[in-house]
Protein backbone atom coordinates (compact mmCIF):
# COMPACT_ATOMS: atom_id res chain seq x y z
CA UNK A 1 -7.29 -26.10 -14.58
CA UNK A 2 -10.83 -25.46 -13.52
CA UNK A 3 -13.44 -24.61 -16.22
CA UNK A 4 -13.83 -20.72 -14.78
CA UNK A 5 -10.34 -20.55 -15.95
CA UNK A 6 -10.44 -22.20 -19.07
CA UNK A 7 -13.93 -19.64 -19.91
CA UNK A 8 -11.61 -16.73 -18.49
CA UNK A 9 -8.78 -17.59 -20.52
CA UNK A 10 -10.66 -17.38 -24.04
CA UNK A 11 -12.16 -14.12 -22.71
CA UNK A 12 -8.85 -12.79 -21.69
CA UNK A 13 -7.70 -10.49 -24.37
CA UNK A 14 -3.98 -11.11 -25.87
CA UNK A 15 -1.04 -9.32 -23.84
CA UNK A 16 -3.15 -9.20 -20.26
CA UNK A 17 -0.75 -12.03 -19.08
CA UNK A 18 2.56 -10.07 -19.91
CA UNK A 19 1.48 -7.03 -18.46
CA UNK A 20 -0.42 -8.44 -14.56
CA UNK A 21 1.51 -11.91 -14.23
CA UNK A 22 4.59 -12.02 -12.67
CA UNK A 23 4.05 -10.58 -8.39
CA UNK A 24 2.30 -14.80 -7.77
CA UNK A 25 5.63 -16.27 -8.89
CA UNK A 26 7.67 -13.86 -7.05
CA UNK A 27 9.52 -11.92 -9.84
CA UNK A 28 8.67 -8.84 -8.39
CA UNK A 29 9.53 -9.83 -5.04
CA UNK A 30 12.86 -11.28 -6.12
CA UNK A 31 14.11 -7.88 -6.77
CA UNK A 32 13.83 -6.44 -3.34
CA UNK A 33 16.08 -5.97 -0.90
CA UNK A 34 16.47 -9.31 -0.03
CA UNK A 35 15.40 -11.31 -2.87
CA UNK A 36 14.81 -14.68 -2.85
CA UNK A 37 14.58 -14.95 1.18
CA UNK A 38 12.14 -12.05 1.15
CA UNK A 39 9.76 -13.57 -1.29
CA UNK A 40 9.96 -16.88 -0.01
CA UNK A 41 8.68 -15.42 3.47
CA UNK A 42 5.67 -13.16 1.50
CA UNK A 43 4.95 -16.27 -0.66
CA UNK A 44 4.88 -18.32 2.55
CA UNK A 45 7.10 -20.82 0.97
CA UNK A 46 9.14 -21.11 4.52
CA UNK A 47 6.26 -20.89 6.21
CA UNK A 48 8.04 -20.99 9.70
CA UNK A 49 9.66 -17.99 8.93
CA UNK A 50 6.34 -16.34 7.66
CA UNK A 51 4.91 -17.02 10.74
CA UNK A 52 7.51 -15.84 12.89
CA UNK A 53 7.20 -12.45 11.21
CA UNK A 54 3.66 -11.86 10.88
CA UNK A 55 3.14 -12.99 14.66
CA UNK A 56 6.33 -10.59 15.52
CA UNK A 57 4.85 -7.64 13.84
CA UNK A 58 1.57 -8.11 15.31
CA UNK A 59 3.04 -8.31 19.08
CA UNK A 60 4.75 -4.93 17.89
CA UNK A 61 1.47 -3.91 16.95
CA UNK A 62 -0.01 -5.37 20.18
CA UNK A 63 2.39 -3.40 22.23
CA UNK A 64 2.20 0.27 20.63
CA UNK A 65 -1.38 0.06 20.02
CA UNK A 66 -3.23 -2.03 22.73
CA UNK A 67 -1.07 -1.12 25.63
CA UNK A 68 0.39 2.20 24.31
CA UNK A 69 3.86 1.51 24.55
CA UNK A 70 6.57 4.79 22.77
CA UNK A 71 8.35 2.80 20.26
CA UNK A 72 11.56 4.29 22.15
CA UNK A 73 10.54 2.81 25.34
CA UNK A 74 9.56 -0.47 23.54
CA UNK A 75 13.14 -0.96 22.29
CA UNK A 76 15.14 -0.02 25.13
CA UNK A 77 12.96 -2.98 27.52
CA UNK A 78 13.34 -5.64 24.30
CA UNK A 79 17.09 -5.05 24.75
CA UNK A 80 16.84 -4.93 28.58
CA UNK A 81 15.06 -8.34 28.31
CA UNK A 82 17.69 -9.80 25.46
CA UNK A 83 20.69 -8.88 27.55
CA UNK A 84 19.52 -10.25 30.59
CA UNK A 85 18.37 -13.30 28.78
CA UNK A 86 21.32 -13.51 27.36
CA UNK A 87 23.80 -12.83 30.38
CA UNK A 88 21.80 -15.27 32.52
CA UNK A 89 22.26 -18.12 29.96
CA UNK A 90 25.55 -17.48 29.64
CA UNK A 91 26.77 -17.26 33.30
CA UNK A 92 23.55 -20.39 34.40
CA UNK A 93 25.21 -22.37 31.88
CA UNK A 94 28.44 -23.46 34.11
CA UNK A 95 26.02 -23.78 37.72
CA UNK A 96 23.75 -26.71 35.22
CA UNK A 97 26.66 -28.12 33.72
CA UNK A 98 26.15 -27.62 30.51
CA UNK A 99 28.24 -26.43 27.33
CA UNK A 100 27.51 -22.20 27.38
CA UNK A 101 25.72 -21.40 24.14
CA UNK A 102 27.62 -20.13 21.28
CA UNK A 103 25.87 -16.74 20.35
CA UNK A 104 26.99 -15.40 17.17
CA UNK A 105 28.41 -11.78 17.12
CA UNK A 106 26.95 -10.08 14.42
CA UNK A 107 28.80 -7.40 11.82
CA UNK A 108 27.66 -5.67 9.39
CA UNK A 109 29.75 -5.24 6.57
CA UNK A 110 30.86 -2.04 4.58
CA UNK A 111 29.89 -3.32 1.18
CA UNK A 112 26.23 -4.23 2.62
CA UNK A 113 25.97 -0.76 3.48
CA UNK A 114 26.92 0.82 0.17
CA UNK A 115 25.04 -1.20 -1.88
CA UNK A 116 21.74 -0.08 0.33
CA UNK A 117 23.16 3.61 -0.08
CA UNK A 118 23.15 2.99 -3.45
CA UNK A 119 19.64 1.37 -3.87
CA UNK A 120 18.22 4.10 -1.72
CA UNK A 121 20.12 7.24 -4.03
CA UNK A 122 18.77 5.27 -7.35
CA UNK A 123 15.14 5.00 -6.18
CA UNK A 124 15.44 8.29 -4.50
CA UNK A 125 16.24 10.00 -7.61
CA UNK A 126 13.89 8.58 -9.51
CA UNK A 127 11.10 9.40 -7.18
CA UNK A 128 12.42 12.96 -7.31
CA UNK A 129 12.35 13.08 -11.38
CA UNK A 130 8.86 11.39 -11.34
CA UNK A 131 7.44 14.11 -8.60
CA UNK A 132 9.26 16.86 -10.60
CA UNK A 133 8.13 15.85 -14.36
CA UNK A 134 4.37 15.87 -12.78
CA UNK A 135 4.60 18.75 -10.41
CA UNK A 136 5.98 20.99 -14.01
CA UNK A 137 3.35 19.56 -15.90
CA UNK A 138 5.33 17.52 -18.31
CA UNK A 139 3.05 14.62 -17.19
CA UNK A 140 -0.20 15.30 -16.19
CA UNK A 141 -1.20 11.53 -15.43
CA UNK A 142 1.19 11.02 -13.02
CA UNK A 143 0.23 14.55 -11.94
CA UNK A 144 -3.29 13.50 -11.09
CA UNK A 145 -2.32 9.74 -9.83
CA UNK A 146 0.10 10.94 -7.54
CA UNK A 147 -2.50 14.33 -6.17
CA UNK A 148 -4.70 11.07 -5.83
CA UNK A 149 -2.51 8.42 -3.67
CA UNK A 150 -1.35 11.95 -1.52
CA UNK A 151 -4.85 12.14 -0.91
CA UNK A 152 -5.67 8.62 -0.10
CA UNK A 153 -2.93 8.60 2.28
CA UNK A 154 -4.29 11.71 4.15
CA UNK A 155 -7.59 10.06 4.57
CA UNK A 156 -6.41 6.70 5.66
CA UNK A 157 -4.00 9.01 8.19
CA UNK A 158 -7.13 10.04 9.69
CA UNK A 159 -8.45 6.78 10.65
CA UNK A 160 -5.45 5.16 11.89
CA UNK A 161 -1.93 6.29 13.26
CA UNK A 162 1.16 5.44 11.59
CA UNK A 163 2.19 2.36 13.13
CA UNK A 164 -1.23 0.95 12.35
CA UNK A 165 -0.75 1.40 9.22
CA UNK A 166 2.60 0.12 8.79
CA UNK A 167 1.26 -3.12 10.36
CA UNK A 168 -1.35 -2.80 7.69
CA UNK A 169 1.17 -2.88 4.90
CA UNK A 170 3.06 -5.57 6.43
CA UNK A 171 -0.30 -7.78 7.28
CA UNK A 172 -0.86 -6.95 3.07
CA UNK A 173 2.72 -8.12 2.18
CA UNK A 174 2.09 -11.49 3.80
CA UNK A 175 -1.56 -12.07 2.36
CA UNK A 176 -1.70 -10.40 -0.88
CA UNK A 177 1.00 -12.26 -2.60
CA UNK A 178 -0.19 -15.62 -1.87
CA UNK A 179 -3.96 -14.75 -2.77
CA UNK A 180 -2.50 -13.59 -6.10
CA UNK A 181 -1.00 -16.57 -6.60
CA UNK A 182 -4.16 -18.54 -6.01
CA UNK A 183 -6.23 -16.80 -7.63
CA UNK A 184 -4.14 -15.29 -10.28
CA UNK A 185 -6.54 -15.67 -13.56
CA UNK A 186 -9.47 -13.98 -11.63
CA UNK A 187 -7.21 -11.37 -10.56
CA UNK A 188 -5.45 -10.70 -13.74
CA UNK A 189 -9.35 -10.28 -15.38
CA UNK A 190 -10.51 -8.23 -12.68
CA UNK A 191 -7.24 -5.58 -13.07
CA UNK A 192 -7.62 -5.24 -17.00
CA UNK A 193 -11.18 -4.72 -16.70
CA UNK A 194 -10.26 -1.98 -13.82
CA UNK A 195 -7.33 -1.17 -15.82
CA UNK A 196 -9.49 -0.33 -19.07
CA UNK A 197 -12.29 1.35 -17.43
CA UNK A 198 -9.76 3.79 -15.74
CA UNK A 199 -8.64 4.61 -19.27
CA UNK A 200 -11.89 5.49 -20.66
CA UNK A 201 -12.78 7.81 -17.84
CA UNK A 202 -9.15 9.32 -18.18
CA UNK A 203 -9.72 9.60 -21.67
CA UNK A 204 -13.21 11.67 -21.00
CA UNK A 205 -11.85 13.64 -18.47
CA UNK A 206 -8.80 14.59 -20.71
CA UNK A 207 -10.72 15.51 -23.75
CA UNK A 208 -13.13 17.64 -21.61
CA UNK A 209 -10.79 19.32 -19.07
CA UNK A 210 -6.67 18.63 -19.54
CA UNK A 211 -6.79 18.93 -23.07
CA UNK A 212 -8.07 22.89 -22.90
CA UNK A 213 -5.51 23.22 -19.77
CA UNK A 214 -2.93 25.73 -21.66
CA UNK A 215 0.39 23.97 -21.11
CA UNK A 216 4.46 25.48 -22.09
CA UNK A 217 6.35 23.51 -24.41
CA UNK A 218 8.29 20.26 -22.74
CA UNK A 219 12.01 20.98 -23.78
CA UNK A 220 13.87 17.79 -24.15
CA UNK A 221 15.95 16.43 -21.42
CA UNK A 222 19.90 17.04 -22.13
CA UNK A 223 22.09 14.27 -22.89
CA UNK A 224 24.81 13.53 -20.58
């Protein structure tokens, strides 16, 4: 290890590992909707497959942005293109002489779809408990933190459309990960001392302003 990490790591105070390691080795990742083939593609350990996707995503991005393609008119020539692609290789095959190719037909299961339903109902009603404990006040950090990424995402709306910035977020899936796993000790110093100095303006601004903020009593949450 280099000797910026060894100085960083007797500055580092106790716990700061535990709380920012863990998205540079992928455990995060891992417990996505795809797992350990997702992570492997954001962690550019199959780095064919990485580059397949980031290069697909920025021809997408190519198509809608540079040459203002609709995203329905987009899809219905990809699947114009595929299907004549496919019918010509298919029918060519015999006038060559070759062996036809063996295209696989794909089906989706019914347990692949439940278990998304599921994933999506458990994350959508915990969004929905989180949005209504701050909107009622019961949590006036989350309040503030979520008034703050709302407002963020307005601003950033005004500089870009939306499939600009979902190219964005995919160009930061593919980048971020790795760069965190490079750099991980610099990283994890720079988000506690972030991390900290958050908490001491929060800590101002809640003995000045939300502490004098008259507030009902939180009744506790019902056992099932």
């Amino acid at each position: 290890m280099s000797t910026y990490s060894s100085d960083e790591d007797e500055r580092r105070p106790s716990g700061i590992s535990a709380k920012f390691r863990g998205l540079g080795r992928g455990d995060i990742l891992h417990k996505l909707p795809g797992g350990s083939k997702l992570a492997d593609v954001l962690l550019w350990k199959d780095k064919k497959k990485s580059a397949i996707s980031l290069s697909t995503a920025t021809l997408m991005w190519v198509l809608l942005e540079c040459m203002e393609y609709h995203v329905l008119t987009l899809m219905c020539h990809l699947l114009m293109f595929t299907m004549i692609g496919v019918f010509f290789w298919t029918n060519g095959a015999a006038f060559i002489k070759r062996t036809p190719p063996r295209i696989p037909e794909i089906r989706f299961s019914e347990q692949a779809f439940l278990n998304a339903a599921t994933a999506v109902r458990v994350e959508a009603n915990r969004l929905s408990t989180t949005l209504y404990d701050a909107a009622t006040g019961r949590d006036l950090k989350t309040f503030l933190m979520v008034l703050g990424c709302l407002w963020v995402v307005s601003v950033i709306s005004n500089w870009c459309n939306f499939a600009t910035l979902i190219y964005m977020v995919f160009v930061g899936g593919h980048t971020v990960p790795i760069l965190y796993t490079k750099y991980q000790d610099r990283m994890d110093l720079i988000a506690h001392r972030a991390g900290l100095e958050m908490q001491k303006h929060y800590s101002a601004f809640d003995d000045r302003v939300l502490s004098k903020i008259p507030r009902r009593p939180v009744k506790p949450k019902r056992k099932k």
